[in-house]
N, C-alpha and C. Protein backbone atom coordinates (compact mmCIF):
# COMPACT_ATOMS: atom_id res chain seq x y z
N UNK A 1 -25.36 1.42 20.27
CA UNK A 1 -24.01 1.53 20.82
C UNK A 1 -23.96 0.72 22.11
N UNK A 2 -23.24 -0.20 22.07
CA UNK A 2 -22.96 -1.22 23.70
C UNK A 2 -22.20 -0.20 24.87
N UNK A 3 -23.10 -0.46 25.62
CA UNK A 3 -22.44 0.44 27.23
C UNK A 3 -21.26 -0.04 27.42
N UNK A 4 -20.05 0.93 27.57
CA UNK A 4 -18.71 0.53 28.23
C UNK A 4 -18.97 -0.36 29.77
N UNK A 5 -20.29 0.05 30.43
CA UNK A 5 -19.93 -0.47 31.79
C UNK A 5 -20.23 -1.97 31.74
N UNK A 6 -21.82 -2.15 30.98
CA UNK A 6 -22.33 -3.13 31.53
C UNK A 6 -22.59 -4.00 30.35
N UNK A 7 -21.91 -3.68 28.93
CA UNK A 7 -22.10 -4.52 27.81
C UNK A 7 -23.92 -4.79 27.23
N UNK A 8 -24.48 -4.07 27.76
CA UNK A 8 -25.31 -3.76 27.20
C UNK A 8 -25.64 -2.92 25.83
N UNK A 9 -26.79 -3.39 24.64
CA UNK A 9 -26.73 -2.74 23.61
C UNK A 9 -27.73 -1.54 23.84
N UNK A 10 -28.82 -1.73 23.93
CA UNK A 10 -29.80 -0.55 24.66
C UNK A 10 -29.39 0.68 25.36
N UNK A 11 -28.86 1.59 24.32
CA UNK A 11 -28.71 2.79 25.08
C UNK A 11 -29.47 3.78 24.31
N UNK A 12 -29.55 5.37 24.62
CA UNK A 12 -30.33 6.37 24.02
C UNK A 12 -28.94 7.57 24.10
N UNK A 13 -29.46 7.98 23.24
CA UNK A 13 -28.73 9.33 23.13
C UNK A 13 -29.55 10.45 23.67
N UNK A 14 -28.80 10.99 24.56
CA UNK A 14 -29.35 12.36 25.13
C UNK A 14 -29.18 13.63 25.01
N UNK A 15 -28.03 13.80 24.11
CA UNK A 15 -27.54 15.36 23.95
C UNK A 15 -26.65 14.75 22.52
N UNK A 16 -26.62 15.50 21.62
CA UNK A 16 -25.59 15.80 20.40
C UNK A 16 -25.08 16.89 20.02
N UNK A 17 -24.03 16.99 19.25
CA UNK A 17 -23.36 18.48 19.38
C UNK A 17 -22.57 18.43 18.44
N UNK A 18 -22.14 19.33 17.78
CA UNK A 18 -21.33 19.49 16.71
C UNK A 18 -20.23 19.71 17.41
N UNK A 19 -19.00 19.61 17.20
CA UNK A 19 -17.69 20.03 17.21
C UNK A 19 -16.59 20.29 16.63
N UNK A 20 -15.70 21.07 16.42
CA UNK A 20 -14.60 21.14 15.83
C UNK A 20 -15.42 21.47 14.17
N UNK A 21 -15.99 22.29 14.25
CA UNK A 21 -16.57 23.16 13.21
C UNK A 21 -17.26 22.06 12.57
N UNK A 22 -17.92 21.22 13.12
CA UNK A 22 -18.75 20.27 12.63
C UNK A 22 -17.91 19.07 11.48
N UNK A 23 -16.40 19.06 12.04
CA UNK A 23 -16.19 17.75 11.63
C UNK A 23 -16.21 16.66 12.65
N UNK A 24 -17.08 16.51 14.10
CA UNK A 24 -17.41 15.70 14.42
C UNK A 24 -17.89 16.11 15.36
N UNK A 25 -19.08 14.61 15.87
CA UNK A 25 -20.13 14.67 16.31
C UNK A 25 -20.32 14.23 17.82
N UNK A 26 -20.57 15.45 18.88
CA UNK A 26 -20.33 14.38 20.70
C UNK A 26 -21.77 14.05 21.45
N UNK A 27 -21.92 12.49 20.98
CA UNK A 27 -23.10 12.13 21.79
C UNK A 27 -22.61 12.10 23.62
N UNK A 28 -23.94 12.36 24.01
CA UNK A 28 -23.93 11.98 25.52
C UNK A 28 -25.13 10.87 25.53
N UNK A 29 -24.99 9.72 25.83
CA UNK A 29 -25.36 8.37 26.37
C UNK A 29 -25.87 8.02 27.36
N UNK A 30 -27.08 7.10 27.58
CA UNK A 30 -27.09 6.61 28.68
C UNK A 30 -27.82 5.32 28.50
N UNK A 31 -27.21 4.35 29.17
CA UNK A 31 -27.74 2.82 29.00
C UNK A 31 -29.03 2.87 29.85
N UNK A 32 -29.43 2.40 29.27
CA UNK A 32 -31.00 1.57 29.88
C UNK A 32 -30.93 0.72 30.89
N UNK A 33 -30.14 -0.14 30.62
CA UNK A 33 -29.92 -1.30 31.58
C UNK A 33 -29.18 -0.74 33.03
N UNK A 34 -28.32 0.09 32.96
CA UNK A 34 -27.25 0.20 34.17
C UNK A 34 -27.50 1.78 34.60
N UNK A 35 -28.46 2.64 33.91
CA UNK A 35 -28.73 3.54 33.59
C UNK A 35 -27.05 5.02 34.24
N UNK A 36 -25.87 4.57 33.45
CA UNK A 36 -24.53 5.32 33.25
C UNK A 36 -24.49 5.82 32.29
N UNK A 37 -23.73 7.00 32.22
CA UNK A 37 -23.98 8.07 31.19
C UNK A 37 -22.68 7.80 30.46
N UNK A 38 -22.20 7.74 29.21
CA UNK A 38 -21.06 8.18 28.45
C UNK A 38 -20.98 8.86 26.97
N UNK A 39 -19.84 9.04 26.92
CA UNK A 39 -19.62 9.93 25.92
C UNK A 39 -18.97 9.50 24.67
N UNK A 40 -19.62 9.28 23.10
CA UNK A 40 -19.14 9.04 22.22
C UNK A 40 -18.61 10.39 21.38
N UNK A 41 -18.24 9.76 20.35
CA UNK A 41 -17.68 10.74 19.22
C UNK A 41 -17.77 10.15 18.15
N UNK A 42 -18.18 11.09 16.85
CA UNK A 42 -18.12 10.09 15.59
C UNK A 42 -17.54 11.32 14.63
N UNK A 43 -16.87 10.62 13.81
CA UNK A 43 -15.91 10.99 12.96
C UNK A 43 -16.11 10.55 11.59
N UNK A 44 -15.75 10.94 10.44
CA UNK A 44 -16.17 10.76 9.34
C UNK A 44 -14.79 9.92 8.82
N UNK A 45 -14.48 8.78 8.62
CA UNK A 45 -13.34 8.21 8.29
C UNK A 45 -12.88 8.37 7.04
N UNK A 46 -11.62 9.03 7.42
CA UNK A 46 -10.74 9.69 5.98
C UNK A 46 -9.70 8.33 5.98
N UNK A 47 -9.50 8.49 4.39
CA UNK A 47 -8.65 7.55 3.57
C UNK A 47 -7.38 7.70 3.85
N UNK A 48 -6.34 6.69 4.00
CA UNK A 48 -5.24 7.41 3.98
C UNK A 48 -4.16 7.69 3.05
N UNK A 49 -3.81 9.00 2.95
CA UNK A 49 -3.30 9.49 1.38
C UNK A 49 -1.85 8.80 1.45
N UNK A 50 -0.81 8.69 0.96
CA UNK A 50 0.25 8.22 0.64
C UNK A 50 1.30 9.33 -0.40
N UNK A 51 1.89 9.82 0.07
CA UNK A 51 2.69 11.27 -0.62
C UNK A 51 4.08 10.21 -1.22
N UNK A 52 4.05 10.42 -2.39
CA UNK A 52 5.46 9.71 -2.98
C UNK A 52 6.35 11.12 -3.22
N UNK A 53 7.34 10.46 -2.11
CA UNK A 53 8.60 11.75 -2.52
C UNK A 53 9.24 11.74 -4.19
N UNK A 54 10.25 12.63 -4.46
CA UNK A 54 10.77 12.52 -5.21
C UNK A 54 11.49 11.28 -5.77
N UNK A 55 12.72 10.75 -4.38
CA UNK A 55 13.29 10.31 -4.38
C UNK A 55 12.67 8.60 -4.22
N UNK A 56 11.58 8.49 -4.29
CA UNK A 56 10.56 6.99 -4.19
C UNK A 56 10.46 7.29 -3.33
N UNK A 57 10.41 7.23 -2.48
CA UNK A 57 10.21 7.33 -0.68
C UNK A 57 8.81 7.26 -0.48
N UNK A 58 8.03 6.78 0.53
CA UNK A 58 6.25 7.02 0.76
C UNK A 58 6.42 7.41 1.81
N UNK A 59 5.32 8.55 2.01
CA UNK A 59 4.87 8.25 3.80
C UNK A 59 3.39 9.30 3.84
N UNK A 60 2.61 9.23 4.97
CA UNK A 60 1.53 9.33 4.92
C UNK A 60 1.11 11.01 4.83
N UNK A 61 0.34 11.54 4.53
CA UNK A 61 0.04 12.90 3.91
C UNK A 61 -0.03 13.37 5.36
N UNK A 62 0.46 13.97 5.77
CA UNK A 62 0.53 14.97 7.27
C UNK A 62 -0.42 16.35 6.53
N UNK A 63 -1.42 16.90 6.40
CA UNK A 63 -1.71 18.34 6.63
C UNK A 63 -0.74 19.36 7.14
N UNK A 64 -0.65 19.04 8.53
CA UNK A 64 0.60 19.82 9.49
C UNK A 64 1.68 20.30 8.60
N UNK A 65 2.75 19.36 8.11
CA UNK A 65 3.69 19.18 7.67
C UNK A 65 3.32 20.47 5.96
N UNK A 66 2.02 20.54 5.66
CA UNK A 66 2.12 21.29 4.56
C UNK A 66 1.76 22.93 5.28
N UNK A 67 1.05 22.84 5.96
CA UNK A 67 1.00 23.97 7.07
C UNK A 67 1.84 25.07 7.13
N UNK A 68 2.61 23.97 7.84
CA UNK A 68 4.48 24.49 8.40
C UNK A 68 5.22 25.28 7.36
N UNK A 69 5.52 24.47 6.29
CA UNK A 69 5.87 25.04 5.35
C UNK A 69 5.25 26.20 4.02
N UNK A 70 4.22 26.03 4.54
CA UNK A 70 2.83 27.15 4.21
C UNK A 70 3.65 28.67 5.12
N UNK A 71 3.49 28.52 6.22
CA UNK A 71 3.76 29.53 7.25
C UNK A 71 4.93 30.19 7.07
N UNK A 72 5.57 28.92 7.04
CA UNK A 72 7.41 29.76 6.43
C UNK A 72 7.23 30.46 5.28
N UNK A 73 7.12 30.46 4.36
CA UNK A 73 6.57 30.97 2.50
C UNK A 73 6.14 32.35 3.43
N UNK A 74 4.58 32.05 4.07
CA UNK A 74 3.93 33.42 4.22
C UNK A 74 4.34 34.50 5.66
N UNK A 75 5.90 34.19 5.88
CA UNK A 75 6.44 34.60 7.16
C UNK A 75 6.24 36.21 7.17
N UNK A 76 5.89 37.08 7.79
CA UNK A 76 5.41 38.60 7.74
C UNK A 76 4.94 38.72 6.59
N UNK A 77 4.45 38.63 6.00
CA UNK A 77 3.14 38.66 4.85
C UNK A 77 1.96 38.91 5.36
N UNK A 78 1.20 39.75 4.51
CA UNK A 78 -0.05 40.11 5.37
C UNK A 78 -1.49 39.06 5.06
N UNK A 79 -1.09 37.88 4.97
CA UNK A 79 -2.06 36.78 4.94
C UNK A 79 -2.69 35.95 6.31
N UNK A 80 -4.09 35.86 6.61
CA UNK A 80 -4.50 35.58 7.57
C UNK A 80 -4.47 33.93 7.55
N UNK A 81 -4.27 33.30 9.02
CA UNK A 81 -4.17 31.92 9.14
C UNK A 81 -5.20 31.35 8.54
N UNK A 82 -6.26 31.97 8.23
CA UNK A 82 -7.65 31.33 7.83
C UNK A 82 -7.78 30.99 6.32
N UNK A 83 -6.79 31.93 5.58
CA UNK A 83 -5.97 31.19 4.28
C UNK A 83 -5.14 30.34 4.31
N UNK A 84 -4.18 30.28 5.00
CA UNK A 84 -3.41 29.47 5.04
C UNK A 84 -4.28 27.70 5.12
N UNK A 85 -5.05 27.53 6.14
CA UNK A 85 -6.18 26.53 6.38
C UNK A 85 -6.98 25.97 5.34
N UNK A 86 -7.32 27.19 4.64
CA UNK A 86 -8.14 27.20 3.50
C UNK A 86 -7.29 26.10 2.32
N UNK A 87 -6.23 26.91 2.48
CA UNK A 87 -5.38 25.95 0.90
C UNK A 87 -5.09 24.50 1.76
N UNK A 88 -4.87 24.20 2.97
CA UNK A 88 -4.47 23.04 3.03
C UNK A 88 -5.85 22.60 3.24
N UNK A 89 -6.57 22.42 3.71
CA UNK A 89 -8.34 21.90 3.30
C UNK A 89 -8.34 21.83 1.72
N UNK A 90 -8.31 22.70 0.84
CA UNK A 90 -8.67 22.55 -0.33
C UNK A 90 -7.98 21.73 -1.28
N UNK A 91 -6.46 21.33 -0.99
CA UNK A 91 -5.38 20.85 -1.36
C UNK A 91 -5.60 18.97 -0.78
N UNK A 92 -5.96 19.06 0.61
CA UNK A 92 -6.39 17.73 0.66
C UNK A 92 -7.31 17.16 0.39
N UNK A 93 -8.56 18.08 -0.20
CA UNK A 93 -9.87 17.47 -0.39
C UNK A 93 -9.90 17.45 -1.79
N UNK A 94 -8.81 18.27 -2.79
CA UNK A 94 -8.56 17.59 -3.68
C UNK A 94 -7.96 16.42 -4.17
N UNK A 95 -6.82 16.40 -3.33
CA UNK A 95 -6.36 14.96 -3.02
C UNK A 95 -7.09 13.83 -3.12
N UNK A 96 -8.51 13.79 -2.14
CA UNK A 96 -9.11 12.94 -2.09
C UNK A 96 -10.25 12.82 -3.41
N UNK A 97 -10.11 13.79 -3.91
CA UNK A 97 -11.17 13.77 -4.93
C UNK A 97 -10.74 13.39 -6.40
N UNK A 98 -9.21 13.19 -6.05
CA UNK A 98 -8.71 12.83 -7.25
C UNK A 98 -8.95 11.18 -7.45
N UNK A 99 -8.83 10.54 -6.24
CA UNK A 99 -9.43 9.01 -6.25
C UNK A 99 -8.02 8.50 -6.39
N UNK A 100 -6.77 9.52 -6.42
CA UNK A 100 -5.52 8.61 -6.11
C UNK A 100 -4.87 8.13 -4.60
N UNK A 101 -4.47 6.89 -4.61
CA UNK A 101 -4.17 6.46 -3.32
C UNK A 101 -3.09 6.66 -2.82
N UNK A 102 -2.04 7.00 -3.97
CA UNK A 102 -0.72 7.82 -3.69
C UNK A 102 -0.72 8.53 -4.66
N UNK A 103 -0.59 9.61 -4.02
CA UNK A 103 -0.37 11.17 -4.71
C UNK A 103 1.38 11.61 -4.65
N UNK A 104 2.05 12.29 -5.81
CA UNK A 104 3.24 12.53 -6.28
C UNK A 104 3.41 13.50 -5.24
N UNK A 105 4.54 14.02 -4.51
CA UNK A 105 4.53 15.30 -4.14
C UNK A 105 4.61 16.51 -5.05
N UNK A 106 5.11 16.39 -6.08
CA UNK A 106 5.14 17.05 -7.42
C UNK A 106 3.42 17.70 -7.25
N UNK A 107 2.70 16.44 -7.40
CA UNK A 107 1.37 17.32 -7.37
C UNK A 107 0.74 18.13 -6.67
N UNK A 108 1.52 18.11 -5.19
CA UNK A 108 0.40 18.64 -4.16
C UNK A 108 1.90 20.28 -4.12
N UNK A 109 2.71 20.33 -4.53
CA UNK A 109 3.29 21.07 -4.94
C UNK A 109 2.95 22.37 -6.09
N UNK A 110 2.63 21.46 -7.42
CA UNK A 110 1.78 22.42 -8.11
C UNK A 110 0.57 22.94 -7.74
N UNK A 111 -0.32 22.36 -7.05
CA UNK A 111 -1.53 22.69 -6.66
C UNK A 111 -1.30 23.45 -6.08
N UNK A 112 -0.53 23.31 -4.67
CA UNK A 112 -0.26 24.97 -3.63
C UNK A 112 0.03 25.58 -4.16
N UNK A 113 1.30 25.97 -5.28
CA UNK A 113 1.50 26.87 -6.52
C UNK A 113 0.57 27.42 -6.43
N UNK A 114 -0.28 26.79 -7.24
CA UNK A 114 -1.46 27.72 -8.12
C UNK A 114 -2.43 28.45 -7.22
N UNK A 115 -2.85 28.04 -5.65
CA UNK A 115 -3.26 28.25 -5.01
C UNK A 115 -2.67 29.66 -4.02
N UNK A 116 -1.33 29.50 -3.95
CA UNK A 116 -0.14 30.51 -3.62
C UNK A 116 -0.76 31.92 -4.74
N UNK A 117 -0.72 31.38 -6.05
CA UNK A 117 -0.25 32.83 -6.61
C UNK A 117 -1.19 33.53 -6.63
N UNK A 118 -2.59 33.30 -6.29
CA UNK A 118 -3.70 33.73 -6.19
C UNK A 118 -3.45 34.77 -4.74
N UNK A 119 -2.72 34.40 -3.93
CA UNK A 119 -2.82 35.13 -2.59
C UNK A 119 -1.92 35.94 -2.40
N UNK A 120 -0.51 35.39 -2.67
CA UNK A 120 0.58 36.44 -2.37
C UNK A 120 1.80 36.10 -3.13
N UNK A 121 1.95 37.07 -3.79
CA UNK A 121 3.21 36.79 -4.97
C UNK A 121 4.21 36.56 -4.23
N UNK A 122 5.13 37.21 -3.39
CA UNK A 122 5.61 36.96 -2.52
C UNK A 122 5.85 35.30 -2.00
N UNK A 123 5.26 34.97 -1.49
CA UNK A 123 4.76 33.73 -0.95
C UNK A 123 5.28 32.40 -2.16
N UNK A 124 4.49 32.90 -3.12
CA UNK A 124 4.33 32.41 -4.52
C UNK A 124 5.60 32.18 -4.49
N UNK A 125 6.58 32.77 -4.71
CA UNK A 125 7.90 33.09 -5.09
C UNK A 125 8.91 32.27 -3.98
N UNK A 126 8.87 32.73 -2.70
CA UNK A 126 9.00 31.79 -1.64
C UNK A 126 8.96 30.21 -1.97
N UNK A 127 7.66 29.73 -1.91
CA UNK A 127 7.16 28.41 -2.15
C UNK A 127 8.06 28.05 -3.12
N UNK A 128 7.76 28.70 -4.37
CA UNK A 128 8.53 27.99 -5.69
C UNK A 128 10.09 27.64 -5.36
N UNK A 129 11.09 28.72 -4.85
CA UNK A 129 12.05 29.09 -4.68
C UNK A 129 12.65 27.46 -3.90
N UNK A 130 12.03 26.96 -3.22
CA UNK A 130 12.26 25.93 -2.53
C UNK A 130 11.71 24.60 -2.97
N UNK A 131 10.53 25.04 -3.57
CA UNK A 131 9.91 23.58 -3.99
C UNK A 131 10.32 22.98 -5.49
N UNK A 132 10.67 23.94 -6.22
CA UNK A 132 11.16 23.65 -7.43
C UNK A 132 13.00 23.58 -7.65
N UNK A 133 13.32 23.49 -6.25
CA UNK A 133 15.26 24.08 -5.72
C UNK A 133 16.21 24.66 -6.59
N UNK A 134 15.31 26.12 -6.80
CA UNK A 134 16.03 27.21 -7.45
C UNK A 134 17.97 26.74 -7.18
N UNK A 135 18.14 26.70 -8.29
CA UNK A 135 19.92 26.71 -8.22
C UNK A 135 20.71 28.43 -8.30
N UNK A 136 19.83 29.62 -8.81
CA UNK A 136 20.92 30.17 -9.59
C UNK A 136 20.02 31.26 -10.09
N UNK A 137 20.44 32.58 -10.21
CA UNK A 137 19.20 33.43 -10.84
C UNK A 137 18.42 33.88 -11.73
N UNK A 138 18.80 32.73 -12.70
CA UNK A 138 18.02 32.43 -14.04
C UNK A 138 17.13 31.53 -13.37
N UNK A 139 17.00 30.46 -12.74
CA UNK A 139 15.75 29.82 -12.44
C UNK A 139 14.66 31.42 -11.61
N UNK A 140 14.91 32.23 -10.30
CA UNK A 140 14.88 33.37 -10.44
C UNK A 140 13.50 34.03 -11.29
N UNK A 141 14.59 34.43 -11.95
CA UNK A 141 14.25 35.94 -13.06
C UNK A 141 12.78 34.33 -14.30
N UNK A 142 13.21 32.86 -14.12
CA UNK A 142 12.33 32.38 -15.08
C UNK A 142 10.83 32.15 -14.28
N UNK A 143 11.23 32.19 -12.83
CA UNK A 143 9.72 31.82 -12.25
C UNK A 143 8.72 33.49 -12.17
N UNK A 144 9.53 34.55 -11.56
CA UNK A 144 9.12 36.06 -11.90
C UNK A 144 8.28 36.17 -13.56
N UNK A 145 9.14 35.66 -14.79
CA UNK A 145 8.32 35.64 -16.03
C UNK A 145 7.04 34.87 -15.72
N UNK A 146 7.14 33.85 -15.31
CA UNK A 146 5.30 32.99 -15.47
C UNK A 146 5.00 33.34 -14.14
N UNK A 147 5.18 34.27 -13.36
CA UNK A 147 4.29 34.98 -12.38
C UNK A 147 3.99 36.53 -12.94
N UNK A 148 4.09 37.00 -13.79
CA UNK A 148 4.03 38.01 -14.11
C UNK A 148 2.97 37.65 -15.63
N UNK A 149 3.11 36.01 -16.42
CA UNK A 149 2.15 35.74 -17.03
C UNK A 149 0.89 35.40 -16.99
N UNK A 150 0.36 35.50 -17.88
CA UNK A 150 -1.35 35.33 -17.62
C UNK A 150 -1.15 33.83 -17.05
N UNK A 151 -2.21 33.28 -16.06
CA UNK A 151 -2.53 32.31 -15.51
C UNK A 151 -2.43 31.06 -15.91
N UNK A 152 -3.39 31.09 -17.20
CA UNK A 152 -3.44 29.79 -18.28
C UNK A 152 -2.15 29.72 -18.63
N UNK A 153 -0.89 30.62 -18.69
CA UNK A 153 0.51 29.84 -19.38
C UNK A 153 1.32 29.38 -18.06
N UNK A 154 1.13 29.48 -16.95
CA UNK A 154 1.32 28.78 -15.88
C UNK A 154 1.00 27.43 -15.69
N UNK A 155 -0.45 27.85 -16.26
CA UNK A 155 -0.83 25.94 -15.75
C UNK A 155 -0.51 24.87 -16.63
N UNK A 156 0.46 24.02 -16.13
CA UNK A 156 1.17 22.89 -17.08
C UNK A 156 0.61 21.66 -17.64
């Protein structure tokens, strides 16, 4: 690693540390040459996903943004934030494991689905209610039937 001060390549690492639950790594530094201490960080470089709206539209996969709307679904529900985290970790690391470079929102839609009904019907119901834009209470009374069905006739 080249010293910020003195452009030197010769440095040592003196301390390492995990952070942020060990998705990245804080060296403490010190050059040889100028013997100044600094501080790196290394990070594992993620791809960047590409969410195609409905309407064509692109824009880049925010986590946050599925979060948010995670939170609203599970508003006084007795689900801990550490689920909530869980599905959006598991939802983007499927993402990435699918090897697509733009992902449908359709998909990351069904996936929370399926991920939803496992936790809180409620929620489940919520999510759908908005993500699929219930018109009327036959859409309703049709998402209650395949939440009330066995699993496998859910999955499309």
């Amino acid at each position: 690693m080249r010293c910020p001060y003195c452009g030197s390549q010769d440095t040592r690492v003196l301390d390492s540390r995990d952070i942020r639950d060990g998705e990245q790594i804080r060296r403490r530094r010190e050059c040889a040459a100028c013997s100044r201490r600094f501080t790196t960080y290394e990070t594992v470089e993620q791809r960047d996903l590409i969410v195609v709206k409905r309407d064509g539209r692109r824009e880049r996969f925010d986590p946050r943004k599925l979060r948010d709307k995670l939170h609203i679904s599970l508003t006084k529900r007795p689900v801990p934030v550490e689920t909530v985290d869980r599905i959006v970790r598991e939802t983007e690391a499927e993402m990435l494991d699918s090897g697509m470079s733009e992902v449908p929102s359709t998909w990351i839609g069904e996936t929370v689905l399926g991920k939803l009904r496992d936790v809180d019907a409620v929620a489940y119901i919520r999510f759908a209610s908005v993500y699929r834009e219930f018109r009327d209470l036959d859409d309703w009374r049709r998402e209650f039937a395949l939440l009330d069905s066995p699993k496998s006739e859910v999955d499309r």
